[in-house]
PDB file of N, CA and C in Angstrom:
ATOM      1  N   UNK A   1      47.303 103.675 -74.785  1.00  0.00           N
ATOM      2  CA  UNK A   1      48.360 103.881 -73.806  1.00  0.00           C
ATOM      3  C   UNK A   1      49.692 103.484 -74.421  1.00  0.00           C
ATOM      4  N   UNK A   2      50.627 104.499 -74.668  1.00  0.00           N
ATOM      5  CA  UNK A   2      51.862 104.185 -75.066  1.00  0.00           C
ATOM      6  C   UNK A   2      52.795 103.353 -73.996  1.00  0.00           C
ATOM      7  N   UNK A   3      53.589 102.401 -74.421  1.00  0.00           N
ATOM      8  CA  UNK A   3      54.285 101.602 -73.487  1.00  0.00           C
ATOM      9  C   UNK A   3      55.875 101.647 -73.597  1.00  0.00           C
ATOM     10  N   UNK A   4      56.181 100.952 -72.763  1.00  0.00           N
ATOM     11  CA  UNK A   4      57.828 101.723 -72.531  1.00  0.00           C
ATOM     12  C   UNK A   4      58.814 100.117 -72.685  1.00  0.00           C
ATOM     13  N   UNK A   5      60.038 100.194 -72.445  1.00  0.00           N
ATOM     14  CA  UNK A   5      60.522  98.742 -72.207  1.00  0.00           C
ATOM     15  C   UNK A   5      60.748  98.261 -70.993  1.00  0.00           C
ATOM     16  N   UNK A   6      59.934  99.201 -70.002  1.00  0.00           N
ATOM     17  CA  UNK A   6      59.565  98.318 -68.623  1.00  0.00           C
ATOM     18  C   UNK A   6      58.479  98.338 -68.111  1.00  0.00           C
ATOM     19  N   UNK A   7      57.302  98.577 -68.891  1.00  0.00           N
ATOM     20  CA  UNK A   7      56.434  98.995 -69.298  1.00  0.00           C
ATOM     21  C   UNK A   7      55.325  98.292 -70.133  1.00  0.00           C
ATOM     22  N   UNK A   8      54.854  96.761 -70.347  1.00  0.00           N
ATOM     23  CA  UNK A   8      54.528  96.073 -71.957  1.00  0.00           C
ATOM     24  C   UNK A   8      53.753  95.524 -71.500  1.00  0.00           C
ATOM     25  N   UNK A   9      52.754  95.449 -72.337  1.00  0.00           N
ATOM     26  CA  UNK A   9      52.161  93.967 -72.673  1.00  0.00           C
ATOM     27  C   UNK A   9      52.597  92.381 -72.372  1.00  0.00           C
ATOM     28  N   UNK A  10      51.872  91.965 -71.476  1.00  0.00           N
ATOM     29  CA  UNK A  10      52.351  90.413 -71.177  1.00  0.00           C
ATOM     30  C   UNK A  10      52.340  89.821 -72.359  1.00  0.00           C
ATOM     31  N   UNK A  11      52.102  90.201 -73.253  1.00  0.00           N
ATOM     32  CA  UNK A  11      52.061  88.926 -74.796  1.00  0.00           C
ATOM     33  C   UNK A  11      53.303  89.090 -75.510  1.00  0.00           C
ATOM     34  N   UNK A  12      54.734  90.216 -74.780  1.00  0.00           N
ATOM     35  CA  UNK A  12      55.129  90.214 -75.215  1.00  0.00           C
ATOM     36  C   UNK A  12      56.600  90.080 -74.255  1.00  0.00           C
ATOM     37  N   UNK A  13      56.569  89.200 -73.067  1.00  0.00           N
ATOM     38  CA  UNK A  13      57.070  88.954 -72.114  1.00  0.00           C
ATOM     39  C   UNK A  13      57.821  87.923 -72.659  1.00  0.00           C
ATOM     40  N   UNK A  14      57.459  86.609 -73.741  1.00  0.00           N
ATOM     41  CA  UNK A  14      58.859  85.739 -74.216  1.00  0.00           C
ATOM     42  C   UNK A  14      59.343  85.994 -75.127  1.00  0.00           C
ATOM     43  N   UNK A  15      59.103  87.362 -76.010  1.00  0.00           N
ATOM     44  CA  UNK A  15      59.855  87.138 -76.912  1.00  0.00           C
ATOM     45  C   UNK A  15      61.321  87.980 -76.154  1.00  0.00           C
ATOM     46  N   UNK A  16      62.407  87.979 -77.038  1.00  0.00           N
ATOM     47  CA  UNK A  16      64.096  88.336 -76.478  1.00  0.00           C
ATOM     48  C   UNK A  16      63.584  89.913 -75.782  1.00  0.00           C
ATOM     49  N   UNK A  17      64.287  90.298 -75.207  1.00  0.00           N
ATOM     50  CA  UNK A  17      64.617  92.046 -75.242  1.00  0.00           C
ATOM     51  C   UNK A  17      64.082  92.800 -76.485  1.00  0.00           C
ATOM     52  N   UNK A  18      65.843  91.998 -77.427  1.00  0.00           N
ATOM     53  CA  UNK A  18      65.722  92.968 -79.053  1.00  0.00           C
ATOM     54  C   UNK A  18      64.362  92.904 -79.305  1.00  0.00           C
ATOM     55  N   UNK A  19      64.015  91.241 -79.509  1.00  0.00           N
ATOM     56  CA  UNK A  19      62.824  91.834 -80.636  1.00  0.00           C
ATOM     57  C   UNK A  19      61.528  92.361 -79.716  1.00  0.00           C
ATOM     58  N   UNK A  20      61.617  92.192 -78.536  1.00  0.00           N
ATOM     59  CA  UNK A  20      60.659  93.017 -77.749  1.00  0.00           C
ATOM     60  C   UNK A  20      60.431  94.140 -77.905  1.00  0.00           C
ATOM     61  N   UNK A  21      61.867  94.960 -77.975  1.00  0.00           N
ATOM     62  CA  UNK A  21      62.252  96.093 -78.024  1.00  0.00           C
ATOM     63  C   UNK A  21      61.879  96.836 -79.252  1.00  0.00           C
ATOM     64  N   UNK A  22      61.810  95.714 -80.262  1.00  0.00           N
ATOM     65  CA  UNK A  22      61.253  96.540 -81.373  1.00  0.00           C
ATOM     66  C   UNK A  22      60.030  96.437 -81.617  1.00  0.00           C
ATOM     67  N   UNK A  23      59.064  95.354 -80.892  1.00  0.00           N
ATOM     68  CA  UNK A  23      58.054  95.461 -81.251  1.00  0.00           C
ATOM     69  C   UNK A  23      57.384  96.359 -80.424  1.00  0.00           C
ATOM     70  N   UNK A  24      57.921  97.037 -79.378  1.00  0.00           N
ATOM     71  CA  UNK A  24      57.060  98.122 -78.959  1.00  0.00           C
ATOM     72  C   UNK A  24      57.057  99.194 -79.271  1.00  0.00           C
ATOM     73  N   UNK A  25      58.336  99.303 -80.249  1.00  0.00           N
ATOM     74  CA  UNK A  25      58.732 100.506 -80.716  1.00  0.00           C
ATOM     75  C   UNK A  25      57.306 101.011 -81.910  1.00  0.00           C
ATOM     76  N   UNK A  26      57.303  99.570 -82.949  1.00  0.00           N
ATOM     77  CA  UNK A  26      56.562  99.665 -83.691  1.00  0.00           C
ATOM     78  C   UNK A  26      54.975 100.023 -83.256  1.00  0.00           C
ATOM     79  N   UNK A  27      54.581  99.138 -82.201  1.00  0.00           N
ATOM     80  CA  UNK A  27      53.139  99.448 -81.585  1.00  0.00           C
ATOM     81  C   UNK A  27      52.820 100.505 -81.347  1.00  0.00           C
ATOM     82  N   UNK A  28      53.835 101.552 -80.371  1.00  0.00           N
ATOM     83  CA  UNK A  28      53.789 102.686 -80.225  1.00  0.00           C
ATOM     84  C   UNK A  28      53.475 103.340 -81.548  1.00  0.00           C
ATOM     85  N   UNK A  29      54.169 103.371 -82.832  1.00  0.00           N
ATOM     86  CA  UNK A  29      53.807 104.072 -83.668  1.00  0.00           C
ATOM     87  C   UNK A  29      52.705 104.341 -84.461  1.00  0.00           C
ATOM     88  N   UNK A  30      52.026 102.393 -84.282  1.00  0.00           N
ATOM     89  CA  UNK A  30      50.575 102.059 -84.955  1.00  0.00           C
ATOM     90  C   UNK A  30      49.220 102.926 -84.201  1.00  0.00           C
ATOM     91  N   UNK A  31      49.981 103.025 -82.596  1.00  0.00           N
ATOM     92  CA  UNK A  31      49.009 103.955 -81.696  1.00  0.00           C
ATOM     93  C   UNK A  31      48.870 105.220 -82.105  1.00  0.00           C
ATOM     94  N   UNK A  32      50.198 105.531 -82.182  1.00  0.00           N
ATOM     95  CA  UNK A  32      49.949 107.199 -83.169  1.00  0.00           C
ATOM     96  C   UNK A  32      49.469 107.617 -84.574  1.00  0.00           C
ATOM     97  N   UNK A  33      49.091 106.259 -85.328  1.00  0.00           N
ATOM     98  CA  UNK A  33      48.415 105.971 -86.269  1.00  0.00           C
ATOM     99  C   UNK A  33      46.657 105.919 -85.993  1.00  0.00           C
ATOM    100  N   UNK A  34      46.924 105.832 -84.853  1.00  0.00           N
ATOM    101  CA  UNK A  34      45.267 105.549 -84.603  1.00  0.00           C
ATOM    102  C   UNK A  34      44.492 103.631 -84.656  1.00  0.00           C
ATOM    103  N   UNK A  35      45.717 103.137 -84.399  1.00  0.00           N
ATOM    104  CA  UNK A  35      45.137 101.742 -84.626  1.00  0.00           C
ATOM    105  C   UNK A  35      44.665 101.644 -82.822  1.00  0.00           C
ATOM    106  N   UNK A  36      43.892 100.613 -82.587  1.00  0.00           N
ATOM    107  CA  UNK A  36      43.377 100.518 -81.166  1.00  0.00           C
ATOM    108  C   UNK A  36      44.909  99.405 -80.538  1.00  0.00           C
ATOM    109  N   UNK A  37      44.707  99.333 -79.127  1.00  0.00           N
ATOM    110  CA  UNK A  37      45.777  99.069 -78.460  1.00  0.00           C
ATOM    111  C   UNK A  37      46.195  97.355 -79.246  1.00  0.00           C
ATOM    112  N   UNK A  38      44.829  96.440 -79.288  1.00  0.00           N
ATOM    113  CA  UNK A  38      45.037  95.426 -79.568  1.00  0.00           C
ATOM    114  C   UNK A  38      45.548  94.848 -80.792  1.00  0.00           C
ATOM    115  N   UNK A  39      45.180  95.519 -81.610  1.00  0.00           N
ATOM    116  CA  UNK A  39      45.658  95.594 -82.617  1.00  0.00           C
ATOM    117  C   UNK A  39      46.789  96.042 -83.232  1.00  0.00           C
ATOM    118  N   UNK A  40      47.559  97.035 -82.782  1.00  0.00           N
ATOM    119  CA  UNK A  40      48.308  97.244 -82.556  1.00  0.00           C
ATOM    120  C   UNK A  40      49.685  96.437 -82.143  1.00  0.00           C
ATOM    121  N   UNK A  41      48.950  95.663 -81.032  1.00  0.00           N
ATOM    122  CA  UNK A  41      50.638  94.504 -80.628  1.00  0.00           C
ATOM    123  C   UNK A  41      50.490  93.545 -81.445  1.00  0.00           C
ATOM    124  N   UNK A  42      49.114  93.183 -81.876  1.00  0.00           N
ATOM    125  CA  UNK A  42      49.299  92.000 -83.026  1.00  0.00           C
ATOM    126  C   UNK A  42      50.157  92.313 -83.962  1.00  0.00           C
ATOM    127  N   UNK A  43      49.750  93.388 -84.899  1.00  0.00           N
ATOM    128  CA  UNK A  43      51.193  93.775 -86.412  1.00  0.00           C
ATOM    129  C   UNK A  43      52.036  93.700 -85.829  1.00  0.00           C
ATOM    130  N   UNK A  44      52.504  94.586 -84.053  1.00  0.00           N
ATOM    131  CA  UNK A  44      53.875  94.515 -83.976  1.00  0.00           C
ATOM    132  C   UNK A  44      54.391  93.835 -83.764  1.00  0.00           C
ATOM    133  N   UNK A  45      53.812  92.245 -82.854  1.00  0.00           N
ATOM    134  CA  UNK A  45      54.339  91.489 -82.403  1.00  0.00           C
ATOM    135  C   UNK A  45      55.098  90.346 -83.996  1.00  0.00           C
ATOM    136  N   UNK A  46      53.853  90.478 -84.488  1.00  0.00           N
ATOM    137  CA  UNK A  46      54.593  89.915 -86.016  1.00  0.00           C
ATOM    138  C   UNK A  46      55.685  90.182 -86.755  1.00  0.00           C
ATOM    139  N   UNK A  47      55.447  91.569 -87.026  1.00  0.00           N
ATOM    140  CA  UNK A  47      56.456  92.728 -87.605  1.00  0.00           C
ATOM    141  C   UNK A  47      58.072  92.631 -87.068  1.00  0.00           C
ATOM    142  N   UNK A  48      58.059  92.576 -85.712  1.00  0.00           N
ATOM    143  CA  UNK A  48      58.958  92.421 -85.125  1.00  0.00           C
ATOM    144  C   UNK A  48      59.912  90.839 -84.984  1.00  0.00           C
ATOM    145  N   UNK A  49      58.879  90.172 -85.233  1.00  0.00           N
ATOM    146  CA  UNK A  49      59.373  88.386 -85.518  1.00  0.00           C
ATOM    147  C   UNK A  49      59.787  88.419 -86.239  1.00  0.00           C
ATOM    148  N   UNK A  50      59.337  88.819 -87.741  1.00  0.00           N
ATOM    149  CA  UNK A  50      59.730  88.790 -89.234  1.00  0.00           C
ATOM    150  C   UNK A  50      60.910  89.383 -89.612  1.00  0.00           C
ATOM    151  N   UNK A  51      61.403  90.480 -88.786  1.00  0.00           N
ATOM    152  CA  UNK A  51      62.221  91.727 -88.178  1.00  0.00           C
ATOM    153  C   UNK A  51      63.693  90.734 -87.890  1.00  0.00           C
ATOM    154  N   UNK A  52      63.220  89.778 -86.927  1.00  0.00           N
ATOM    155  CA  UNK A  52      64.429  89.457 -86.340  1.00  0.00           C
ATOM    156  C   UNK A  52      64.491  88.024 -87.262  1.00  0.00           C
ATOM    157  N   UNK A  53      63.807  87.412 -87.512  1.00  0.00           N
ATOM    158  CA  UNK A  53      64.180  86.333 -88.597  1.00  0.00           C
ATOM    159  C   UNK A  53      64.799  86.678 -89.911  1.00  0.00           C
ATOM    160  N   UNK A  54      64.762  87.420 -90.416  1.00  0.00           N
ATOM    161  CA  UNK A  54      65.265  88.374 -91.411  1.00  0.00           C
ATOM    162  C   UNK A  54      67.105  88.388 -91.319  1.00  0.00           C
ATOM    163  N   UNK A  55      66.868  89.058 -90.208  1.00  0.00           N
ATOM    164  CA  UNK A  55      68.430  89.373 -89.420  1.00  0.00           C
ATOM    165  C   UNK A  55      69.031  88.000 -88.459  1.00  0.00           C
ATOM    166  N   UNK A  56      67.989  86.693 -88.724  1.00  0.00           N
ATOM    167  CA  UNK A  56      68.633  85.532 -88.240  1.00  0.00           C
ATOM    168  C   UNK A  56      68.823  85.781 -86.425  1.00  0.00           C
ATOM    169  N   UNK A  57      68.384  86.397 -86.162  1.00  0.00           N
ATOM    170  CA  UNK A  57      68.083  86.718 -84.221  1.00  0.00           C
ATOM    171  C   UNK A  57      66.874  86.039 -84.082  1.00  0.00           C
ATOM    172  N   UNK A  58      67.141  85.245 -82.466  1.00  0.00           N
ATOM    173  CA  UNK A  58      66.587  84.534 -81.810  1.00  0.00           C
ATOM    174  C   UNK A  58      65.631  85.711 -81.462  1.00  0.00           C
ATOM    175  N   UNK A  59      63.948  84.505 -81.219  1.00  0.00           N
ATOM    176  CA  UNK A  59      63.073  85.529 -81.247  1.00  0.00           C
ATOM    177  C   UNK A  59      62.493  85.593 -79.985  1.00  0.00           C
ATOM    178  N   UNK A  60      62.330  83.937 -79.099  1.00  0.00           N
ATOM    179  CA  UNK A  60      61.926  84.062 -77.819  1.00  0.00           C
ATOM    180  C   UNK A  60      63.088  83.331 -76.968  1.00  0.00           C
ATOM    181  N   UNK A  61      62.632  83.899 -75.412  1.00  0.00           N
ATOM    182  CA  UNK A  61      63.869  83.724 -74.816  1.00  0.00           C
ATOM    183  C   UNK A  61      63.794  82.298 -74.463  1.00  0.00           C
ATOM    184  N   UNK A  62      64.848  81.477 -74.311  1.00  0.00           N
ATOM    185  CA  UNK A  62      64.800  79.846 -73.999  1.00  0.00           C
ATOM    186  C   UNK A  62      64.604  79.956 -72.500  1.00  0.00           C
ATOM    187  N   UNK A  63      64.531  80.489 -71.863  1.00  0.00           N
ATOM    188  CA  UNK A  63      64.008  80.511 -70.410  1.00  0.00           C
ATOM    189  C   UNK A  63      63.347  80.734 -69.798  1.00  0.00           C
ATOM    190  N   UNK A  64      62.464  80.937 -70.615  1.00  0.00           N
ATOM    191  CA  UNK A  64      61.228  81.740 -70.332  1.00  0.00           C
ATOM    192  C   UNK A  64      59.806  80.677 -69.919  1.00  0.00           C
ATOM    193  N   UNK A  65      59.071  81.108 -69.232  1.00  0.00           N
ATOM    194  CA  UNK A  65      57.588  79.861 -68.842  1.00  0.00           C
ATOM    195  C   UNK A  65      56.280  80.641 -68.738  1.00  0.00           C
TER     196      UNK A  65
END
């Protein structure tokens, strides 16, 4: 199931917007790769950390519980 940005995975509910935003971007693509759903948010959720540490962006939101 492709997901949207209102649309996600709860595992990916603290990290920011941005890097939310990109890690679904990426998942989506691993899906069209043929990876299974779960697997899938794992690389991206990483991918997307590494993504924004890179570029020095905060990765989860401080307000979040």
């Amino acid at each position: 199931m492709p997901w949207s940005y209102t649309d996600y995975p709860i595992s990916l509910k603290n990290l920011t917007p941005e890097v939310r935003d990109k890690a679904i971007d990426i998942a989506n693509a691993l899906l069209e790769e043929g990876y299974d759903e779960g697997r899938s948010i794992a690389i991206a959720t990483a991918q997307a950390e590494e993504w924004a540490e890179r570029r020095g962006k905060p990765i989860k939101n401080l307000h979040s519980t």
